[in-house]
Protein backbone atom coordinates (compact mmCIF):
# COMPACT_ATOMS: atom_id res chain seq x y z
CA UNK A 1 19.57 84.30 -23.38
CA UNK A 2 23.26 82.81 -22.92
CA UNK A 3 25.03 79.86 -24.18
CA UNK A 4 23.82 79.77 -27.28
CA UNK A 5 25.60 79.12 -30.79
CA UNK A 6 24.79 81.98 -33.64
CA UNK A 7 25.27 79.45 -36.48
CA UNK A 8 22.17 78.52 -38.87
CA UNK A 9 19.56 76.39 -37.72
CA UNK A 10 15.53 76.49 -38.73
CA UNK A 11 14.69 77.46 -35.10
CA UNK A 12 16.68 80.62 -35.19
CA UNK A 13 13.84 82.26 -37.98
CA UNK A 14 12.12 83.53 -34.29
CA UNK A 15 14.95 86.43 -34.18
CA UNK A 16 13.87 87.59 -37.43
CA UNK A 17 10.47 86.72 -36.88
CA UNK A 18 10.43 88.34 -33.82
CA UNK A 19 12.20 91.40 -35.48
CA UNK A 20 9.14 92.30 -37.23
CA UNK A 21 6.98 92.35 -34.48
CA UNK A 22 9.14 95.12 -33.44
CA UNK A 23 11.17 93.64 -30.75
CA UNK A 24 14.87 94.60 -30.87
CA UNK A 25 17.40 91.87 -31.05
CA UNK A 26 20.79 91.29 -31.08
CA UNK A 27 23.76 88.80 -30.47
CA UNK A 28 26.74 89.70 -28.13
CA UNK A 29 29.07 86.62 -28.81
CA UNK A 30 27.11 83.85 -27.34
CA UNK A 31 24.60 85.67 -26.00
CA UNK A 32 21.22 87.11 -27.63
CA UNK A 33 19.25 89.94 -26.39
CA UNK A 34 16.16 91.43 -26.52
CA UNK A 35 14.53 94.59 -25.84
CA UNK A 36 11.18 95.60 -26.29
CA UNK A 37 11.52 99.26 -28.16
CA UNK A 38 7.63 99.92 -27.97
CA UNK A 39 4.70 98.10 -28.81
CA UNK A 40 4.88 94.71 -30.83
CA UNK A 41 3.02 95.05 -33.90
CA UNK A 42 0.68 92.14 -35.15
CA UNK A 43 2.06 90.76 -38.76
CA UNK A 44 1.34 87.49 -40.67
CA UNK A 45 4.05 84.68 -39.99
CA UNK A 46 4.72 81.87 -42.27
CA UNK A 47 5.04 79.01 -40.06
CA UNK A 48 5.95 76.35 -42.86
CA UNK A 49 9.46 75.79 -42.11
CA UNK A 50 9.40 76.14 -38.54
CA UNK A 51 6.53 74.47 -37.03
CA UNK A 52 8.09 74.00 -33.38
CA UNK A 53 8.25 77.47 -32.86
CA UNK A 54 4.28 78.25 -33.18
CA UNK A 55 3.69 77.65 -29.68
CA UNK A 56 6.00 80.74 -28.65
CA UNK A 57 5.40 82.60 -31.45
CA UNK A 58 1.25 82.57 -30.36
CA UNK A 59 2.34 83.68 -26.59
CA UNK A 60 4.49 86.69 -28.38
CA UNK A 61 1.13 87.63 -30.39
CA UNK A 62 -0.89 88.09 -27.43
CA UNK A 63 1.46 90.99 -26.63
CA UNK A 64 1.08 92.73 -30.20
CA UNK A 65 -1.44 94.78 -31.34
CA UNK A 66 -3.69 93.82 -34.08
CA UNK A 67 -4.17 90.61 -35.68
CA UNK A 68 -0.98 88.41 -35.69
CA UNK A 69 -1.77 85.36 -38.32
CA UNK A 70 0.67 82.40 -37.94
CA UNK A 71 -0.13 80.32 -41.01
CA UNK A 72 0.64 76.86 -42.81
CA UNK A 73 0.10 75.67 -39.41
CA UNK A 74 -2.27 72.35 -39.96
CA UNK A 75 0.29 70.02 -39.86
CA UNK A 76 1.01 70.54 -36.27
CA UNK A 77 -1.83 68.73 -35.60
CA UNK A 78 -0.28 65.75 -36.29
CA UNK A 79 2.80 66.11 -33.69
CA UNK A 80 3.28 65.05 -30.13
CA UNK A 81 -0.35 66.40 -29.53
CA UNK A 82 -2.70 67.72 -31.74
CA UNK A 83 -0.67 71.15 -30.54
CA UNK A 84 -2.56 73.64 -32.41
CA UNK A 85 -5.87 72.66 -31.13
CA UNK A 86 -4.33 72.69 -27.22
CA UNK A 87 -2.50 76.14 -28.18
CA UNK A 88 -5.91 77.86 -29.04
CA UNK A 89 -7.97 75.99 -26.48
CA UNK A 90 -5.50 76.92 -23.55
CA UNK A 91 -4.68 80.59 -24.55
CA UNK A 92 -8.44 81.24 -25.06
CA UNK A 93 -9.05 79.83 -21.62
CA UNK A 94 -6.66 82.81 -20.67
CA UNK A 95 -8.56 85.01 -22.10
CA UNK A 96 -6.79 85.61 -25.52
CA UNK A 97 -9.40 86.15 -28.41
CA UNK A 98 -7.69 83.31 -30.71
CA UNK A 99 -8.82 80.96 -33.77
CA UNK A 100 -7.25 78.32 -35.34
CA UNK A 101 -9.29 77.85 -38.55
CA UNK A 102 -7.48 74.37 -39.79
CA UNK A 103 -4.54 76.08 -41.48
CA UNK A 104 -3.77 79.23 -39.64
CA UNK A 105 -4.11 80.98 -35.93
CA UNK A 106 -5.35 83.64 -35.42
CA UNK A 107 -4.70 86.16 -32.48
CA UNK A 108 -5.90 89.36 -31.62
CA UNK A 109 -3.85 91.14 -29.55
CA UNK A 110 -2.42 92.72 -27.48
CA UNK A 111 -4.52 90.94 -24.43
CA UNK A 112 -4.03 90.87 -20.37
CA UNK A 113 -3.49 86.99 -19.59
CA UNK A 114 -5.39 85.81 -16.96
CA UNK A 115 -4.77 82.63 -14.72
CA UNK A 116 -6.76 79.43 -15.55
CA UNK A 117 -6.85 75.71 -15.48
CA UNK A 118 -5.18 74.46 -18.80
CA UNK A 119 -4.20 71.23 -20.52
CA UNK A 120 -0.55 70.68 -21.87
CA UNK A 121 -1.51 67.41 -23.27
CA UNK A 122 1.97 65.81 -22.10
CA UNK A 123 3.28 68.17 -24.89
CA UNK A 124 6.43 69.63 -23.99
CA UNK A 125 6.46 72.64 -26.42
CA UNK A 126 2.94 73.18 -25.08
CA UNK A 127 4.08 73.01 -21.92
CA UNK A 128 6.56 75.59 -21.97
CA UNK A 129 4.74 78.21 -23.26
CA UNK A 130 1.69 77.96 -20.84
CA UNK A 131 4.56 77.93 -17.77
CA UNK A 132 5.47 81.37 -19.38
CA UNK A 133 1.81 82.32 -20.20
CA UNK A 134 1.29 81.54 -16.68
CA UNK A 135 4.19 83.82 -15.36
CA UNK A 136 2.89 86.40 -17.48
CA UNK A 137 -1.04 85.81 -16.67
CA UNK A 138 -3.15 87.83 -13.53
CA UNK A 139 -4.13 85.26 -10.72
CA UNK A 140 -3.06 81.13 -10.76
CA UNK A 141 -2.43 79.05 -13.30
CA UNK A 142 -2.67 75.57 -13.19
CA UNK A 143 -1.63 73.13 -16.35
CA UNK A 144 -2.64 69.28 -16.94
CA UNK A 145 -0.33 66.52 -18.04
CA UNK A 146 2.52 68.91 -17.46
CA UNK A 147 6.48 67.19 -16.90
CA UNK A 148 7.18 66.69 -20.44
CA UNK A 149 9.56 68.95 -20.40
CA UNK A 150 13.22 67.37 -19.65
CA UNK A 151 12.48 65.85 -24.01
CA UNK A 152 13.67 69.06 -25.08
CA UNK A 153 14.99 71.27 -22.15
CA UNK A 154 16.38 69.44 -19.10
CA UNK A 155 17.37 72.44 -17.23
CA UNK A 156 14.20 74.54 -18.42
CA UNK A 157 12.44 74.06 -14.94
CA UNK A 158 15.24 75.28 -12.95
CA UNK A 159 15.59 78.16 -15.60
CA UNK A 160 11.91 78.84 -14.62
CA UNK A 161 12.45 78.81 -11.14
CA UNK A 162 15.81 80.75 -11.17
CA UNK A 163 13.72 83.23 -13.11
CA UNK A 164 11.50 83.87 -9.59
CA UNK A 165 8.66 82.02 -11.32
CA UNK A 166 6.91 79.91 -8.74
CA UNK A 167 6.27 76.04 -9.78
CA UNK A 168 4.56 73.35 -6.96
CA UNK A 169 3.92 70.35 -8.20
CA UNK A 170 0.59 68.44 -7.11
């Protein structure tokens, strides 16, 4: 990922977070970089302090194996959306074996995405991560109230689509 500034900020807890899943990461100037280095590994996540990052942080636990437990997560309930209802009710729909029990989700990993009708509920974090659960998923994908994005990432559908993801819009 380029352009980026390596100075603190809450969202940046996903490199470390995403660390102990196992993935390798590092910055080159402005630029971070990934690389998976073998299987991510399922861990519990305290989601407290950085509630916008759930959404992509439940995508990254269908790819781990075991149970990955993102807790102190309730509160995003009360956001844009109630986000972690749509988050478990769209993932399961794509076959992930998921649970949000009021506090915490819950998902047990690592599971084969397949395509299915979703709802983003005009959430633009929610929206994101089914575009890349989509990309990622066997077979179509299609995602109600979607276009929320430009709130939070202007450029994020022509990232997409640069990407070779293909969008149509109906």
């Amino acid at each position: 990922v380029q352009g980026l500034v390596d100075e603190p900020q809450p969202d940046r807890e996903v490199v470390e977070m995403l660390r102990r899943m196992g993935l390798k990461i590092w910055w080159s100037g402005n630029t971070l970089i990934a690389e998976k280095n073998g299987p991510l590994k399922a861990c519990v996540i305290d989601c407290s302090g950085n509630p916008d990052l759930v959404p992509a942080l439940a995508l990254a636990a269908t790819a781990a194996e075991g149970e990955t437990i993102l807790s102190n997560v309730g509160r995003l309930e009360a956001k844009e959306s109630a986000r972690a209802t749509l988050i478990t009710r769209a993932l399961s729909k794509m076959g992930v074996k998921i649970l949000f029990n009021g506090n915490d989700i819950l998902v047990e990993g690592p599971c084969r995405l397949k395509g299915a009708t979703v709802d983003a509920g005009s959430d633009h974090r929610i929206e994101m991560m089914l575009i890349m659960a989509g990309a990622a998923a066997e077979g179509e994908t299609t995602i109600f109230n979607a276009g929320s994005v430009s709130k939070s990432n202007p450029g994020f559908y022509s990232w997409v689509l640069e990407a070779g993801v293909e969008l149509k819009w109906v």
